[in-house]
C-alpha atoms as a PDB file:
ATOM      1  CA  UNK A   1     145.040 112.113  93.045  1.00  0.00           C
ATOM      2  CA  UNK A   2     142.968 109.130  92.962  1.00  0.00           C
ATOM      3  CA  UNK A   3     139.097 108.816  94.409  1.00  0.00           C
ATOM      4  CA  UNK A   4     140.320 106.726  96.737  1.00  0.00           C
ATOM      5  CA  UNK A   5     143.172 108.893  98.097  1.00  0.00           C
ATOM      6  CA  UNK A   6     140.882 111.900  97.833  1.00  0.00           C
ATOM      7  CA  UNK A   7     138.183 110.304 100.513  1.00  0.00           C
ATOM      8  CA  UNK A   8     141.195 109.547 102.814  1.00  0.00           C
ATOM      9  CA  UNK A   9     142.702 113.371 102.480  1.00  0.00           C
ATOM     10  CA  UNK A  10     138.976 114.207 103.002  1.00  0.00           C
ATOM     11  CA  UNK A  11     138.392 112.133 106.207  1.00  0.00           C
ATOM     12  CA  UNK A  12     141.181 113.477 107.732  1.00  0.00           C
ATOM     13  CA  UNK A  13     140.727 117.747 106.679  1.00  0.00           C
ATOM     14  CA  UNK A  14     137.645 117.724 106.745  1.00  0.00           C
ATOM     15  CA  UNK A  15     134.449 117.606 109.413  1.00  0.00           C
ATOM     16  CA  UNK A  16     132.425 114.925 109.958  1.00  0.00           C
ATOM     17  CA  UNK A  17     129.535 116.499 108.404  1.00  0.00           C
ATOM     18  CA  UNK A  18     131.592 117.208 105.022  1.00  0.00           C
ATOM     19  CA  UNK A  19     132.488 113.790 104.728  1.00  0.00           C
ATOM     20  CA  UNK A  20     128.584 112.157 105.289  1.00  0.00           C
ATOM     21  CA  UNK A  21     127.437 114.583 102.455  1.00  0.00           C
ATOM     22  CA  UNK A  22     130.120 113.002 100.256  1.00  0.00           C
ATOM     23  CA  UNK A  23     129.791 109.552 101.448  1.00  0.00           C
ATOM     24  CA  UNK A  24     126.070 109.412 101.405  1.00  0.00           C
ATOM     25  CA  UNK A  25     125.701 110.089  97.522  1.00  0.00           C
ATOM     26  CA  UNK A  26     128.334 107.546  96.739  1.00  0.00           C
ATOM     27  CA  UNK A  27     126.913 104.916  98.721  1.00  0.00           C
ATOM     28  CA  UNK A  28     123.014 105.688  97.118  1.00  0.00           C
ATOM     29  CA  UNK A  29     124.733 105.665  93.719  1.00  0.00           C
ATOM     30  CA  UNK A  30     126.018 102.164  93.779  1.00  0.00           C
ATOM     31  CA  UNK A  31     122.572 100.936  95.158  1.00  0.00           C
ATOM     32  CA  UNK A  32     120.373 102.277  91.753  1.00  0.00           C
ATOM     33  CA  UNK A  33     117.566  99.826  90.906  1.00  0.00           C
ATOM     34  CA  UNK A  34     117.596 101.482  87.231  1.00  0.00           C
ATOM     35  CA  UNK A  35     118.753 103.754  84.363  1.00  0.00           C
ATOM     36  CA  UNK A  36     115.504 106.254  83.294  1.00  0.00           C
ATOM     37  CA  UNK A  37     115.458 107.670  79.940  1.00  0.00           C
ATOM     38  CA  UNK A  38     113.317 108.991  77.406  1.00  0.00           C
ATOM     39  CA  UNK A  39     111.792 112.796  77.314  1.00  0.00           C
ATOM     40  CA  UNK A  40     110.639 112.161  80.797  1.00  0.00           C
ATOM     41  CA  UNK A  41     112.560 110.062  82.776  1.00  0.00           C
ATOM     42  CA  UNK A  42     109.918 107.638  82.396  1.00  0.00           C
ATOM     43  CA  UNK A  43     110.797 104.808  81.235  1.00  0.00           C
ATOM     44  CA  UNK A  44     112.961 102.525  83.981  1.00  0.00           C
ATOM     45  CA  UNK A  45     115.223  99.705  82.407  1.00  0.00           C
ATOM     46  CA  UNK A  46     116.350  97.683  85.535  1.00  0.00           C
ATOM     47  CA  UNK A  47     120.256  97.282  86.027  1.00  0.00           C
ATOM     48  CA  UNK A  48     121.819  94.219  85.178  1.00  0.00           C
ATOM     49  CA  UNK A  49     122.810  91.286  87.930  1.00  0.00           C
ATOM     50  CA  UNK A  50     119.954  91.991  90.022  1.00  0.00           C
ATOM     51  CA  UNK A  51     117.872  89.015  88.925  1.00  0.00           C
ATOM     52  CA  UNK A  52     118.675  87.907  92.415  1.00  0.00           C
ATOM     53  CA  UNK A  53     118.134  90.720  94.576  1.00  0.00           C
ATOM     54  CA  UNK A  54     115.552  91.787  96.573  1.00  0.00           C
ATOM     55  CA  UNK A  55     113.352  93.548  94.674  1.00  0.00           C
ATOM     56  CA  UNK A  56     112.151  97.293  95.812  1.00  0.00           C
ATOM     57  CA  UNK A  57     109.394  99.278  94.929  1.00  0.00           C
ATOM     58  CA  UNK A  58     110.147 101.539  91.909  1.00  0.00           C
ATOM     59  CA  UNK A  59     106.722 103.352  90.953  1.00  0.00           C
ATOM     60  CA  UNK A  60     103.041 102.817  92.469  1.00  0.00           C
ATOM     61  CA  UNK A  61      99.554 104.024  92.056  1.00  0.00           C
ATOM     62  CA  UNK A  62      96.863 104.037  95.073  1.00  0.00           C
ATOM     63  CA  UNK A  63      94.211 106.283  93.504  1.00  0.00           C
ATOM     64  CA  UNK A  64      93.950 108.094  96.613  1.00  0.00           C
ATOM     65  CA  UNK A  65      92.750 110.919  94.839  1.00  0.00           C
ATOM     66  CA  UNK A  66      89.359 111.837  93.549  1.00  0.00           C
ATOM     67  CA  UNK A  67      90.779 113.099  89.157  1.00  0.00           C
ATOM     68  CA  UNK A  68      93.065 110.425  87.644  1.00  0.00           C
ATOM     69  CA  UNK A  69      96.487 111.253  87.735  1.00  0.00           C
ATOM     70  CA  UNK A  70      97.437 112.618  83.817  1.00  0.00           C
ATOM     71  CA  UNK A  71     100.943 112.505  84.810  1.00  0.00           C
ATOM     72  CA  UNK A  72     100.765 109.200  85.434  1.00  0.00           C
ATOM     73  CA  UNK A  73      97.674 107.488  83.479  1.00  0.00           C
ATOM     74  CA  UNK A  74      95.586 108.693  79.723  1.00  0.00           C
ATOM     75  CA  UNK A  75      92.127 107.286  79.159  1.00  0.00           C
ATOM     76  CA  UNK A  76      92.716 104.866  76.204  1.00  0.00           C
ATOM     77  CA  UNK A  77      91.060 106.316  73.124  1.00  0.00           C
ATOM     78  CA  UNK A  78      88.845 104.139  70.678  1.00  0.00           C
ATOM     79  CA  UNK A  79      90.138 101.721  67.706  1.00  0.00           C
ATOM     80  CA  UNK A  80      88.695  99.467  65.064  1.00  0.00           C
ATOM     81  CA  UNK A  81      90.571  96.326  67.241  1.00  0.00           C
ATOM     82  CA  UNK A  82      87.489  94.189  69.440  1.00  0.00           C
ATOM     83  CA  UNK A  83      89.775  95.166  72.567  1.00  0.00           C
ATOM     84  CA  UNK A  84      89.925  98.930  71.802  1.00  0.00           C
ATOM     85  CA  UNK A  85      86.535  99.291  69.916  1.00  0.00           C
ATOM     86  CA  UNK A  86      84.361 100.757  72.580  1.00  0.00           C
ATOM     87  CA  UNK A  87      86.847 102.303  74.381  1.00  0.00           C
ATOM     88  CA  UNK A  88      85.861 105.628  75.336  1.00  0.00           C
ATOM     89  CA  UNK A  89      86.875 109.058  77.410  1.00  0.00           C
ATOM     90  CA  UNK A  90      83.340 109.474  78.468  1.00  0.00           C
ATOM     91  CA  UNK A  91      82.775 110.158  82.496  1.00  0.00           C
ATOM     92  CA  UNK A  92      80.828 107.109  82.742  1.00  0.00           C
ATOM     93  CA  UNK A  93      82.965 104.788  82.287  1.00  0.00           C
ATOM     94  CA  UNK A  94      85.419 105.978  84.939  1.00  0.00           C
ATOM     95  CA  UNK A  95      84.823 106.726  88.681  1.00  0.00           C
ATOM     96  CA  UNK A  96      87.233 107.292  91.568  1.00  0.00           C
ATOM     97  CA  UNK A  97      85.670 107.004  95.402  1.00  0.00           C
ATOM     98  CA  UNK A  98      87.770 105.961  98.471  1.00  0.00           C
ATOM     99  CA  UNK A  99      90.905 104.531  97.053  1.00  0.00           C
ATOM    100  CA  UNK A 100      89.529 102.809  93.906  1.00  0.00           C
ATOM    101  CA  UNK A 101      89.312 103.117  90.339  1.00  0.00           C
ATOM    102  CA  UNK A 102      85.799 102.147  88.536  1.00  0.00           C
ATOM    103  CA  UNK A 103      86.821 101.093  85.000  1.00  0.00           C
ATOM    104  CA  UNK A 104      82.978 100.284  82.988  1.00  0.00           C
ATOM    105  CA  UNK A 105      81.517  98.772  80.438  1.00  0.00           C
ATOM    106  CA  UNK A 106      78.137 100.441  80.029  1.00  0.00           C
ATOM    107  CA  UNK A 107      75.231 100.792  77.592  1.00  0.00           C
ATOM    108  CA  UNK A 108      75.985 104.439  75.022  1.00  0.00           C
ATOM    109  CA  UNK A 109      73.407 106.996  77.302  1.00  0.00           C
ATOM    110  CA  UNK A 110      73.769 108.958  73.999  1.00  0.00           C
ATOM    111  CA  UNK A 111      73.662 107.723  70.654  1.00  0.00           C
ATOM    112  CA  UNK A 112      73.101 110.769  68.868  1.00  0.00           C
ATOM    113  CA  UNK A 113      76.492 111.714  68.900  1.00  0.00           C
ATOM    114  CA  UNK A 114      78.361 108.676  68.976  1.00  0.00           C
ATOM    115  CA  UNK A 115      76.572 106.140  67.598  1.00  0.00           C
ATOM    116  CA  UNK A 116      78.506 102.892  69.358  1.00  0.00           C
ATOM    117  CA  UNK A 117      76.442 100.899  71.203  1.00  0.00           C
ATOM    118  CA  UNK A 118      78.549 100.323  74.466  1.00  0.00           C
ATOM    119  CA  UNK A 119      81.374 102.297  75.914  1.00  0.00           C
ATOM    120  CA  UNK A 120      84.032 101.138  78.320  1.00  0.00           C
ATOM    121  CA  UNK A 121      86.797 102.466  80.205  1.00  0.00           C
ATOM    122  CA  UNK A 122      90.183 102.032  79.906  1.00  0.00           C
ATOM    123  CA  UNK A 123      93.599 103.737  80.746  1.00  0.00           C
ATOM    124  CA  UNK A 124      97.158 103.216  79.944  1.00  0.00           C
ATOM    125  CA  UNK A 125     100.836 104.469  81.187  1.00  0.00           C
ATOM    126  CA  UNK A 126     101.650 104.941  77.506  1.00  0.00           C
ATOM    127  CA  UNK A 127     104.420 107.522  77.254  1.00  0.00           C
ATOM    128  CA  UNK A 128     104.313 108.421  80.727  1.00  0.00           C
ATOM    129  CA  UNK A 129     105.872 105.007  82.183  1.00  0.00           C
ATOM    130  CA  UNK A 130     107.540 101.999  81.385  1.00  0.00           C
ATOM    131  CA  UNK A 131     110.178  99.532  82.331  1.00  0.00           C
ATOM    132  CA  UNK A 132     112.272  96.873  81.476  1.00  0.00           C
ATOM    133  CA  UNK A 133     112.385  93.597  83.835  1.00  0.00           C
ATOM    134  CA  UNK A 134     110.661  93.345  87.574  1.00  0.00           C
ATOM    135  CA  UNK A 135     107.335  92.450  88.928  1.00  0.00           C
ATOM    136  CA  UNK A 136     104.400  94.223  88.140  1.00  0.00           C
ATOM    137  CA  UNK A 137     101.479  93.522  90.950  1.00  0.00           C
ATOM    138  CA  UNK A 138      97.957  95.038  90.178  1.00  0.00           C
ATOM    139  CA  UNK A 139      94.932  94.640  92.964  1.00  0.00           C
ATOM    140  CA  UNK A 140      91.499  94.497  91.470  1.00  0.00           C
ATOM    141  CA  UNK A 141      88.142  92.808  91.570  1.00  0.00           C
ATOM    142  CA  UNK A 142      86.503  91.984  88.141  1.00  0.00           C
ATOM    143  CA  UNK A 143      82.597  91.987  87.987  1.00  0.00           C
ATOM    144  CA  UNK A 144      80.990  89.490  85.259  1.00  0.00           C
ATOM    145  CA  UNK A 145      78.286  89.598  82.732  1.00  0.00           C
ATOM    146  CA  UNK A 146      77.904  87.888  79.108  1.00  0.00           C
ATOM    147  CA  UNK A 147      80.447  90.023  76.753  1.00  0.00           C
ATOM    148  CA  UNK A 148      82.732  91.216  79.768  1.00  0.00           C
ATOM    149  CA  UNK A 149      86.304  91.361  79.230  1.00  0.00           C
ATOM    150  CA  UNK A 150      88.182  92.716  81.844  1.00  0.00           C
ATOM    151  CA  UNK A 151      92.247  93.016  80.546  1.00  0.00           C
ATOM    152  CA  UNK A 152      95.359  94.127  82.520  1.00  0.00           C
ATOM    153  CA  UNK A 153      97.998  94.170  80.036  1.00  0.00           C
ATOM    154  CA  UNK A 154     101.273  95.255  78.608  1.00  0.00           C
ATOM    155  CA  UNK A 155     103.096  96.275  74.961  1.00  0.00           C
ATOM    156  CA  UNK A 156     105.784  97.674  73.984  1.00  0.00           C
ATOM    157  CA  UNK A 157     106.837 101.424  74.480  1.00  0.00           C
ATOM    158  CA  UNK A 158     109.088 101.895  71.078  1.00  0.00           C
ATOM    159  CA  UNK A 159     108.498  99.371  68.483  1.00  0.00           C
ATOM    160  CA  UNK A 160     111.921  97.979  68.935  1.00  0.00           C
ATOM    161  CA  UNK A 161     111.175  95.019  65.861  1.00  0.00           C
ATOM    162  CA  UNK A 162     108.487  96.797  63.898  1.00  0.00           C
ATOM    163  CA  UNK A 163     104.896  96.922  63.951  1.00  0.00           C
ATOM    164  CA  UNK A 164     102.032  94.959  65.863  1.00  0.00           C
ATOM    165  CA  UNK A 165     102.504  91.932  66.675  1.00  0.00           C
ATOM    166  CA  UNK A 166     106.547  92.073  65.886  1.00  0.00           C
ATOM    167  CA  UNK A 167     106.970  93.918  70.044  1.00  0.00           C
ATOM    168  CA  UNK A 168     104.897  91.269  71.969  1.00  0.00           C
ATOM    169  CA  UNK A 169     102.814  91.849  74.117  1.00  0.00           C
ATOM    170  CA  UNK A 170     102.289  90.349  77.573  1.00  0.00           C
ATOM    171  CA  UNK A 171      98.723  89.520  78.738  1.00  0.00           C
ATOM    172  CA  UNK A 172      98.788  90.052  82.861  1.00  0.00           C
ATOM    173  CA  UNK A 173      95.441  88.864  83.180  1.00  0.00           C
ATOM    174  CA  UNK A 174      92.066  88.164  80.945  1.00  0.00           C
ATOM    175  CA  UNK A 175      89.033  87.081  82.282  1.00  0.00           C
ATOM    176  CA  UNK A 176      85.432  86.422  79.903  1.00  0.00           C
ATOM    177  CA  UNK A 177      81.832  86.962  80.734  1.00  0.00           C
ATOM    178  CA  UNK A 178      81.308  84.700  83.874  1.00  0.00           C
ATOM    179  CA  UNK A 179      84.742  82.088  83.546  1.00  0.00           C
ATOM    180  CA  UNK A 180      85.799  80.781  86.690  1.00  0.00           C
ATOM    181  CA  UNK A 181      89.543  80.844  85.372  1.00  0.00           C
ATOM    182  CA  UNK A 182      91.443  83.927  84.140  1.00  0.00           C
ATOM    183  CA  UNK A 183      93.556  83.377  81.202  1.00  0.00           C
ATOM    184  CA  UNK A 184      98.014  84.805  81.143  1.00  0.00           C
ATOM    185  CA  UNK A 185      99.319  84.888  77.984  1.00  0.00           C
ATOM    186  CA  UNK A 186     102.109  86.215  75.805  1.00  0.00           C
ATOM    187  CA  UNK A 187     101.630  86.878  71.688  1.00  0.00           C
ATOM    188  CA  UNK A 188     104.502  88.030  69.475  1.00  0.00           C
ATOM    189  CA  UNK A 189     105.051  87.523  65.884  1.00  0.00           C
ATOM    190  CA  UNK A 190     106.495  83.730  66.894  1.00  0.00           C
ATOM    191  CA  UNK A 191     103.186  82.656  68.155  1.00  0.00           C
ATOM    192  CA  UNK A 192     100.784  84.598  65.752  1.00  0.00           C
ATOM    193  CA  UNK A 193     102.620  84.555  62.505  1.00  0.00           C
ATOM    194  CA  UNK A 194     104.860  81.726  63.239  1.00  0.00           C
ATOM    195  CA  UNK A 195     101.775  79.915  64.587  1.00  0.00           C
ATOM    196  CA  UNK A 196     104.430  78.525  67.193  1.00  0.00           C
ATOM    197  CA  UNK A 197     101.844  78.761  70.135  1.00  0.00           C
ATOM    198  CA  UNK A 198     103.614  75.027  71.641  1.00  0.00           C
ATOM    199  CA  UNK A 199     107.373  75.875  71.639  1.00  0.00           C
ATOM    200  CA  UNK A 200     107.042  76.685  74.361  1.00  0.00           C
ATOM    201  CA  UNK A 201     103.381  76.822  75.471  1.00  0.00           C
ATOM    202  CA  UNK A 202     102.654  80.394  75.183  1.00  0.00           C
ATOM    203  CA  UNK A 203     100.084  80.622  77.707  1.00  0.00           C
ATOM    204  CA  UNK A 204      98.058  78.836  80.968  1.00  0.00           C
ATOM    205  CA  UNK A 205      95.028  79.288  82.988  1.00  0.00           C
ATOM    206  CA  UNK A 206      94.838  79.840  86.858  1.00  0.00           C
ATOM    207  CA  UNK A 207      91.101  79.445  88.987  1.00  0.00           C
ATOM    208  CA  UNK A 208      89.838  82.829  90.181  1.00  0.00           C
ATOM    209  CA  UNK A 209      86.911  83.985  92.795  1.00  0.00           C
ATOM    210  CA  UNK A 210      85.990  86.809  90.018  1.00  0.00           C
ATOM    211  CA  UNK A 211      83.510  88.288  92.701  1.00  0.00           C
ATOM    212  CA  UNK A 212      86.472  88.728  95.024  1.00  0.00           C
ATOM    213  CA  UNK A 213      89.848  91.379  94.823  1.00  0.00           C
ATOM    214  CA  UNK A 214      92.472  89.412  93.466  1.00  0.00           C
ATOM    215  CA  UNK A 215      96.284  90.070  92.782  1.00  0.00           C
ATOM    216  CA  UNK A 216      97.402  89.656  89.236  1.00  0.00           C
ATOM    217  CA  UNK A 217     100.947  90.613  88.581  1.00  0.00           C
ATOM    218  CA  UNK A 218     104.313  89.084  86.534  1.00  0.00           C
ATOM    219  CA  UNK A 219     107.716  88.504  87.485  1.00  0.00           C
ATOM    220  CA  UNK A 220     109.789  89.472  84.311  1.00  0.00           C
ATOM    221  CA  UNK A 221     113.447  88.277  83.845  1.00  0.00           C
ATOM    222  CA  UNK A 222     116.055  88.905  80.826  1.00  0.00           C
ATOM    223  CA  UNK A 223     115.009  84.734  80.181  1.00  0.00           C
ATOM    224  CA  UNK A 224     111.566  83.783  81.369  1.00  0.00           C
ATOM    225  CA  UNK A 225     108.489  85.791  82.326  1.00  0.00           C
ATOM    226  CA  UNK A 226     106.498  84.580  85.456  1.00  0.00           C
ATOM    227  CA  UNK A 227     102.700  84.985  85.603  1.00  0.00           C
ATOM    228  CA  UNK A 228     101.331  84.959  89.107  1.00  0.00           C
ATOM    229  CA  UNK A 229      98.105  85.424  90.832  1.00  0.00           C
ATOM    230  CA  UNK A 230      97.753  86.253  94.680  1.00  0.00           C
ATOM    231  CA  UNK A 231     101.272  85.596  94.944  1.00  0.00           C
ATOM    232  CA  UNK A 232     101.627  82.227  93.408  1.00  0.00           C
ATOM    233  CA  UNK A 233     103.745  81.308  90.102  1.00  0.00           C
ATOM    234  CA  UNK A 234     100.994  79.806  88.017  1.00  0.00           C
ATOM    235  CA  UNK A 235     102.651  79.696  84.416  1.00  0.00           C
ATOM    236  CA  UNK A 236     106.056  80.467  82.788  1.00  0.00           C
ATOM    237  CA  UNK A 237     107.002  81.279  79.589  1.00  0.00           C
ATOM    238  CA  UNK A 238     110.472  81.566  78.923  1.00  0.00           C
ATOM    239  CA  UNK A 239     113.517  82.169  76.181  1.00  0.00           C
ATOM    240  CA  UNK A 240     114.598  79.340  74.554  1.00  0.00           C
ATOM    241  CA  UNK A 241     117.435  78.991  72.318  1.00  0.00           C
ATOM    242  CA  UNK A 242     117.562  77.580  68.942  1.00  0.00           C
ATOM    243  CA  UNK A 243     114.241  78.804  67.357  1.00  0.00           C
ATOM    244  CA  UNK A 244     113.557  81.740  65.465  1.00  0.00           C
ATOM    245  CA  UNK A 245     114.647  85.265  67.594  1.00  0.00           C
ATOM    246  CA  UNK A 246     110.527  86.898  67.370  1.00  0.00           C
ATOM    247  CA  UNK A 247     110.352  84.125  70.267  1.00  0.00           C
ATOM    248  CA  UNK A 248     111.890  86.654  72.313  1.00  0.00           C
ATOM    249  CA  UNK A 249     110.828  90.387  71.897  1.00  0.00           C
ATOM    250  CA  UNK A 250     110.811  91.231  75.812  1.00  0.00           C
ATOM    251  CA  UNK A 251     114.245  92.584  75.591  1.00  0.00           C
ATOM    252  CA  UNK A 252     112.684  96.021  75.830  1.00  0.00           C
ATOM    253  CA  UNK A 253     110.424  98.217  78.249  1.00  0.00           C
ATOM    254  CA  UNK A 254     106.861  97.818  77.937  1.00  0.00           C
ATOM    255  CA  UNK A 255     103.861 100.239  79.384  1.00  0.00           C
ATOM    256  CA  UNK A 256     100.876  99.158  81.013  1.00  0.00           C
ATOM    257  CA  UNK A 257      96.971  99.094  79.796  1.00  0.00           C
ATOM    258  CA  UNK A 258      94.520  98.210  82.703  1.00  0.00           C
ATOM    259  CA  UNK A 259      90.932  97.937  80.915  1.00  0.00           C
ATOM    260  CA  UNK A 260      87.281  96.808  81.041  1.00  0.00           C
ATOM    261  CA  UNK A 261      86.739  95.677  77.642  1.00  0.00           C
ATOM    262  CA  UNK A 262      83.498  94.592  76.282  1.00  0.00           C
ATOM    263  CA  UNK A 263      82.698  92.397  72.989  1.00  0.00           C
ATOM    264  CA  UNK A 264      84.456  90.668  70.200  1.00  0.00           C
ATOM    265  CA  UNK A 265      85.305  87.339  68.347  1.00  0.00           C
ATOM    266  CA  UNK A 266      86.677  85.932  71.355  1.00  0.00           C
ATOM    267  CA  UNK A 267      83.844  86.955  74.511  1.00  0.00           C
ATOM    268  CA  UNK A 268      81.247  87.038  72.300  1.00  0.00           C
ATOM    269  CA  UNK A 269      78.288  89.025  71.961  1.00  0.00           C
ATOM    270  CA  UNK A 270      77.403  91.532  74.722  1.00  0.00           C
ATOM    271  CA  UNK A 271      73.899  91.561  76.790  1.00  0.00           C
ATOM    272  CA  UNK A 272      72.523  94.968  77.049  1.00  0.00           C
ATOM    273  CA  UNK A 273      70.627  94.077  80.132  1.00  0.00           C
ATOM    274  CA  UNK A 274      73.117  92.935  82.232  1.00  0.00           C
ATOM    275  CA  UNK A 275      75.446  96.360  81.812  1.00  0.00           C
ATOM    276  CA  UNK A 276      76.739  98.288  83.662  1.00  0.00           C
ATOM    277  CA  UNK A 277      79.794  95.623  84.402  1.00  0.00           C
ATOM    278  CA  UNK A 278      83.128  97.075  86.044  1.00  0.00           C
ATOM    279  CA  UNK A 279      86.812  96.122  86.957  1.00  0.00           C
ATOM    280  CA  UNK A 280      87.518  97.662  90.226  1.00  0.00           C
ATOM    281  CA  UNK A 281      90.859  98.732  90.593  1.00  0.00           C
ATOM    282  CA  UNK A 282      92.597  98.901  93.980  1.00  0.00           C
ATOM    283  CA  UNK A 283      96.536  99.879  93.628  1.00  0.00           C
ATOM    284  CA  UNK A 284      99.165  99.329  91.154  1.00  0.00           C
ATOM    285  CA  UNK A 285     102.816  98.566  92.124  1.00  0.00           C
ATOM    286  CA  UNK A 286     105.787  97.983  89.717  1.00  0.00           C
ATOM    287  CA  UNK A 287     109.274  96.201  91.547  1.00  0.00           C
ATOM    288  CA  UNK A 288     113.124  96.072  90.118  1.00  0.00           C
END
């Protein structure tokens, strides 16, 4: 008997009831955003054809409550990169208080056991969530000072091509000491090894109230990625065809890295006395 003919036999043997909690499954089945995998479930790979759909909310953060959520978020650890250098799991860089998340950059209160001069706060969904395609919208205010650099950021999940910078990575937002622009960019082995930073343009600028929340998010397709701020398409790098295939490593799902950096060849040198300097962090929201 077919699936078809079954339903029918069912609708007519069986009670009303019998046939909703049949129906009801089928019918939330062929509405699925995404496919999960991985040891968790956590990473979401949006279906294909639904470019043009309405998008829904797949995963969100409020920080409504007063620890982090480990299920959700880790406290990046240091590095010997300028982004990761002072990174730090020390208290004071991280505060939660009525909805939002206090990442800091602050002066080292103790330099008798770690001898780094600054320490700043960062966290990441590494391992505990990632996805493929959708819109990524993150709420947040960024405080300035010489040597900020507030990132909200993405890389890859699995090292799909190889090592650093082979993945990509997709720069949501970047903003330096007291800019009135924020900077959205994409790097991949094209652009860095390749030095193809023009075909196409691999990043733009868009004019940001820094002392003011803010909406920074992308709109990611299987052929273009769209940064936006507050809701407005402000640059777009896309696929294109005909030029080496590290132009295109966002064929796979990425995890996200939300962080108040401090220092480095790019922001320059930091000024003690104007520290502490935070990126205030209102909600997160991811979209297939």
């Amino acid at each position: 008997m077919t699936p078809h003919i079954l339903i029918l036999y069912l609708m007519v043997r069986m009670p009303r009831i019998f046939i909703l909690l049949i129906i009801i499954p089928l019918f939330f089945s062929a509405c699925k955003i995404a496919e999960r995998s991985g040891d968790r479930k956590h990473i979401y790979v949006q279906k294909d054809n639904r470019e043009t759909k309405r998008w829904k909310l797949v995963w969100e953060e409020q920080f409504n409550d007063v620890q982090l959520d480990t299920t959700k978020w880790t406290r990046i650890p240091p590095g010997k990169s300028d982004w990761n250098l002072h990174m730090s799991s020390h208290d004071s860089c991280y505060r939660l208080s009525d909805g939002l998340l206090y990442l800091r950059g602050i002066n080292n209160p103790d330099r008798s056991i770690d001898t780094r001069p600054f320490l700043t706060g960062g966290i990441w969904t590494k391992g505990k969530f990632a996805f493929q395609y959708g819109r990524i919208e993150i709420r947040a205010k960024l405080e300035s000072a010489q040597g900020a650099w507030p990132a909200i950021w993405m890389l890859a999940e699995q090292d799909k091509y190889g090592k650093y910078p082979k993945n990509g990575e997709i720069d949501i937002m970047e903003h330096l000491n007291y800019d009135k622009i924020i900077y959205q960019t994409t790097h991949s082995y094209y652009t860095l090894d390749l030095k193809q930073k023009d075909n196409p343009p691999h990043y733009g600028t868009a004019k940001i109230n820094a002392g003011e929340f803010n909406t920074f998010g992308v709109s990611w397709y299987p052929d273009r990625i769209v940064f936006q701020l507050n809701g407005e398409d402000t640059f777009v790098y896309p696929r294109v065809e005909g030029v080496d295939a590290s132009q295109w490593p966002y064929d796979q799902p990425f995890y996200m890295l939300i962080d108040q950096q401090l220092g480095g060849s790019w922001v320059g040198k930091v000024s003690p006395e104007q520290l502490p300097v935070q990126m205030i962090v209102d909600w997160v929201k991811v979209y297939q």
